[in-house]
Protein backbone atom coordinates (compact mmCIF):
# COMPACT_ATOMS: atom_id res chain seq x y z
CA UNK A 1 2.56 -65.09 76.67
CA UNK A 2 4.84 -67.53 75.37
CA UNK A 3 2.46 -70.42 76.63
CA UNK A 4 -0.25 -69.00 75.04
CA UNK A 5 1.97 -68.67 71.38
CA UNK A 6 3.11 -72.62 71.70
CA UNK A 7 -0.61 -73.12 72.38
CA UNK A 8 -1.50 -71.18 69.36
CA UNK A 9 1.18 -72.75 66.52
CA UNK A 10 0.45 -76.43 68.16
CA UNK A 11 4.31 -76.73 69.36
CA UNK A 12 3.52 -78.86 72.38
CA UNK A 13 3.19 -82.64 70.91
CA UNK A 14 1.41 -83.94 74.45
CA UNK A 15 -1.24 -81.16 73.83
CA UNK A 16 -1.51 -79.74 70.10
CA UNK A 17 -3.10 -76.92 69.07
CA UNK A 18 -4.81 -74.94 71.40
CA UNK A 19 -5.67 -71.27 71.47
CA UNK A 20 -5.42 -69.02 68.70
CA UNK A 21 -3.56 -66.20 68.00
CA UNK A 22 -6.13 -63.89 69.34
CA UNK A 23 -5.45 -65.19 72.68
CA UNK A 24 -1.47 -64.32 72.17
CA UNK A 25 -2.34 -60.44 71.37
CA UNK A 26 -4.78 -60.12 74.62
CA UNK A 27 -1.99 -61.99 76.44
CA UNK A 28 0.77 -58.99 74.43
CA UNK A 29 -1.42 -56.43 75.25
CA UNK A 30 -1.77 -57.58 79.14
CA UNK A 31 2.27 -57.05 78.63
CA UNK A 32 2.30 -53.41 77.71
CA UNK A 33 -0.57 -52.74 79.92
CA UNK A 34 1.19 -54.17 83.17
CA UNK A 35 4.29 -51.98 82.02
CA UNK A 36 2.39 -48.68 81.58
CA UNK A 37 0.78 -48.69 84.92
CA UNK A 38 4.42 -49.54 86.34
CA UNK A 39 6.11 -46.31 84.55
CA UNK A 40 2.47 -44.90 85.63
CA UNK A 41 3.56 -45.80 89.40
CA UNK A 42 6.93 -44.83 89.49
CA UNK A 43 5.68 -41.27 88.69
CA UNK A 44 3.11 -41.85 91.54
CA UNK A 45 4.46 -38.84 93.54
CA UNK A 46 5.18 -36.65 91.05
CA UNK A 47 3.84 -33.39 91.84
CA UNK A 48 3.15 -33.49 87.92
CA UNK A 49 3.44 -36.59 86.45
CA UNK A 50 3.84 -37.36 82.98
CA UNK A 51 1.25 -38.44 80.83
CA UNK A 52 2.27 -42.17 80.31
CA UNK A 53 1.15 -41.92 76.54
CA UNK A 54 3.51 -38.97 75.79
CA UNK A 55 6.52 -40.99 77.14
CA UNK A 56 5.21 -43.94 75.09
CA UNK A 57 5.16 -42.10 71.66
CA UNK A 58 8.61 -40.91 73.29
CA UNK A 59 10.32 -44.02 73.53
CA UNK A 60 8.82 -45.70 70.10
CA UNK A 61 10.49 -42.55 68.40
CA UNK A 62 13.66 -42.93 70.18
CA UNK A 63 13.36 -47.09 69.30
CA UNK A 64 12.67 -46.37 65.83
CA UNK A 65 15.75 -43.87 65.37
CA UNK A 66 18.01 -47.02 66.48
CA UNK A 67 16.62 -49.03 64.50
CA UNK A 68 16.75 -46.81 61.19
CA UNK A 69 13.09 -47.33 60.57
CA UNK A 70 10.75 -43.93 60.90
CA UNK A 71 8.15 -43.39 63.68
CA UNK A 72 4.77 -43.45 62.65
CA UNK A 73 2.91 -39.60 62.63
């Protein structure tokens, strides 16, 4: 991910800009997506697991309580 950002804003003087910003979100999004399934596998075993989204809305809530900023509806 942070390959793909220096890429983007041209911070590596032997290569310059390369990439685009586009290519840092799908790299972000392969982030949250490889940490999903992983809470999805701990729960593997669960005789019920959770939904993953539920414990995602969850957790944002929680996050934005900490930080004083509301959760979005």
């Amino acid at each position: 991910m942070i390959t793909a950002l220096i890429g983007a804003l041209g911070h590596n003087p032997r290569k310059g800009p390369h990439g685009s910003m586009q290519d840092v979100q799908r790299e972000l999004l392969d982030v949250a997506a490889g940490a999903l399934l992983a809470v999805a596998h701990l729960h593997a075993q669960d005789a019920r697991p959770p939904d993953i989204t539920v414990l995602l809305a969850e957790h944002i809530e929680q996050v934005a309580e900490r930080s004083g900023i509301k959760a979005p509806q």
